[in-house]
Protein backbone atom coordinates (compact mmCIF):
# COMPACT_ATOMS: atom_id res chain seq x y z
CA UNK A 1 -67.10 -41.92 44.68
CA UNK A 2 -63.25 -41.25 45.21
CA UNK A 3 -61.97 -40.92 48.37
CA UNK A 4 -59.13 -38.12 48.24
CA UNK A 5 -55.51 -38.89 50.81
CA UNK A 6 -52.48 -37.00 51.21
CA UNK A 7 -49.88 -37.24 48.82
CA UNK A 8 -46.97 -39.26 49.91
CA UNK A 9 -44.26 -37.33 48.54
CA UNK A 10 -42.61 -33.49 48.47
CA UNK A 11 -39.93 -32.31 45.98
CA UNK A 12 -36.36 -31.65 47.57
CA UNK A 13 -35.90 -28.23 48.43
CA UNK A 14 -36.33 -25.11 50.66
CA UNK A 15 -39.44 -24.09 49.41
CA UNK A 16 -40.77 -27.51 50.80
CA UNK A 17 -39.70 -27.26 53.60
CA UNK A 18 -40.77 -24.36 54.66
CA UNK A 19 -44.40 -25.51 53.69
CA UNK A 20 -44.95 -23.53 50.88
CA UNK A 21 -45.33 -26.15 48.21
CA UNK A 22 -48.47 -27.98 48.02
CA UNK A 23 -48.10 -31.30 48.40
CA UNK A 24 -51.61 -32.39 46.37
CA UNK A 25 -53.41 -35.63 46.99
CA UNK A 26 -54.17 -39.01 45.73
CA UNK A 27 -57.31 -39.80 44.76
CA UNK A 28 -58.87 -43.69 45.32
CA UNK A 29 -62.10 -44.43 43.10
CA UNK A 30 -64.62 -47.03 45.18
CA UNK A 31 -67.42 -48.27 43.22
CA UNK A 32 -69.71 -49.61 43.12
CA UNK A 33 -71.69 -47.50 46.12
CA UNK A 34 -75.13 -46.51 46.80
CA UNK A 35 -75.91 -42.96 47.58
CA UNK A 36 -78.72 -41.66 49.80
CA UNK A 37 -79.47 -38.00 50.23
CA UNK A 38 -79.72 -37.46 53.86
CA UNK A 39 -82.03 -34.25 55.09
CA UNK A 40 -80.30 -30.84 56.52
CA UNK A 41 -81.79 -28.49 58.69
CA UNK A 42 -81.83 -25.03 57.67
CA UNK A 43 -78.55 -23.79 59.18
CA UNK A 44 -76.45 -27.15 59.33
CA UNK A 45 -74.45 -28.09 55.83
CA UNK A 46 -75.54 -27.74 52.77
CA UNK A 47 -75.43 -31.12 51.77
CA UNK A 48 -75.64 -34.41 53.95
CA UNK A 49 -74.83 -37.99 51.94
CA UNK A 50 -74.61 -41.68 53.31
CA UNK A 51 -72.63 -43.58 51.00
CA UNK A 52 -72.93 -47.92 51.29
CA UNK A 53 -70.38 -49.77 49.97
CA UNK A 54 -69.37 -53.33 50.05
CA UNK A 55 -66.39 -54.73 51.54
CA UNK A 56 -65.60 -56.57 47.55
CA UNK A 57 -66.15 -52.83 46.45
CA UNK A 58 -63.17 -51.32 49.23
CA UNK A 59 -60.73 -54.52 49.03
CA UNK A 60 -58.89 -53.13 45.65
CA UNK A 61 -57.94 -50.25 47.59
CA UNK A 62 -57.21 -52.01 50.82
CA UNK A 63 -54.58 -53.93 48.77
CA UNK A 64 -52.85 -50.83 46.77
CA UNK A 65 -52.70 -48.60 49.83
CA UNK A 66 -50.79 -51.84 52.17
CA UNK A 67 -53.36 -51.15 54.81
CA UNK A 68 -55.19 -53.42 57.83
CA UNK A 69 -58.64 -52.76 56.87
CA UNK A 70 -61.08 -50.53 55.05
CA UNK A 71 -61.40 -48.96 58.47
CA UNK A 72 -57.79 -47.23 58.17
CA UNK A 73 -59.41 -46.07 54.73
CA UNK A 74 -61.82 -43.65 55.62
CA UNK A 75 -59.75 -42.95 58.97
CA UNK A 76 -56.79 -41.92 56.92
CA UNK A 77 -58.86 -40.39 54.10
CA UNK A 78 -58.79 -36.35 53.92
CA UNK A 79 -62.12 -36.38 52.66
CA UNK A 80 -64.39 -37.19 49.50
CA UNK A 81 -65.71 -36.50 46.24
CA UNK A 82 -69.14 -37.44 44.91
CA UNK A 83 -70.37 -35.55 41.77
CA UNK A 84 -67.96 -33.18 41.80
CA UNK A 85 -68.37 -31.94 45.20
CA UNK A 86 -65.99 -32.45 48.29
CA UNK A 87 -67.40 -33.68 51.12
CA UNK A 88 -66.01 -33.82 55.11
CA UNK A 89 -66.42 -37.40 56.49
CA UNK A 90 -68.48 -37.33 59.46
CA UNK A 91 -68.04 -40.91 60.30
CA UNK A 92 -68.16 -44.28 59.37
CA UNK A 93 -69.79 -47.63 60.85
CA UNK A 94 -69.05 -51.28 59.97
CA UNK A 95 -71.78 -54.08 59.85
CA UNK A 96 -70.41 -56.92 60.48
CA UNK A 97 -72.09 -61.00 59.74
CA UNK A 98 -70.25 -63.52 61.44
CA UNK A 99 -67.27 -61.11 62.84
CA UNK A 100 -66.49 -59.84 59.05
CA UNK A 101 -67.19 -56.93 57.71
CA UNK A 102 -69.35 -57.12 54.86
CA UNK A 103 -70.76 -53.37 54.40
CA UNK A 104 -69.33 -49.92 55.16
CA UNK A 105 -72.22 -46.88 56.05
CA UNK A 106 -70.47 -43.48 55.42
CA UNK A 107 -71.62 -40.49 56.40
CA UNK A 108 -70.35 -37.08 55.04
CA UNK A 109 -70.90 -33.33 54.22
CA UNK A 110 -70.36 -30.50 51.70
């Protein structure tokens, strides 16, 4: 799974700002995660996943991207890709053991 964030930077220049250059994105590979296919009703999305993945799985990320928590992850995140498909994400919940965070339920759609 790779999450996908805005790029940081734009090149100098008029064309900037004005908006008209793209700025891309950076992309953030998580794995290991577990996929499950959720169910869609006939005229809701296409596609409905719940991705689970471990805090050890998110904390490489957490580290390169100088952020809090995996929280500001998917908060900040623009979206996601999972088999070549981009996906909105719906939402997110923590479980939590003790007060720490030890697994991260995603929820997205195409």
């Amino acid at each position: 799974m790779t999450l996908l964030f805005a790029a940081a930077g734009l090149p100098a220049g008029g064309a900037s700002e004005l908006g008209l250059v793209d700025p891309g994105v950076e992309q953030a590979t998580i794995a290991p995660v577990v996929v499950r296919e959720l169910t869609t009703e006939n005229n809701g999305p296409r596609r409905r996943i719940e991705l689970l993945a471990g805090y050890s799985a998110l904390a490489e990320q957490v580290s390169q991207r100088s952020v809090a928590t995996a929280d500001v992850l998917f908060e900040t995140a623009l979206g996601l890709v999972y088999r070549g498909e981009v996906f909105h994400i719906q939402g997110f919940v923590v479980e939590r053991l003790g007060g720490v965070a030890y697994l991260y339920r995603v929820a997205a759609m195409s």
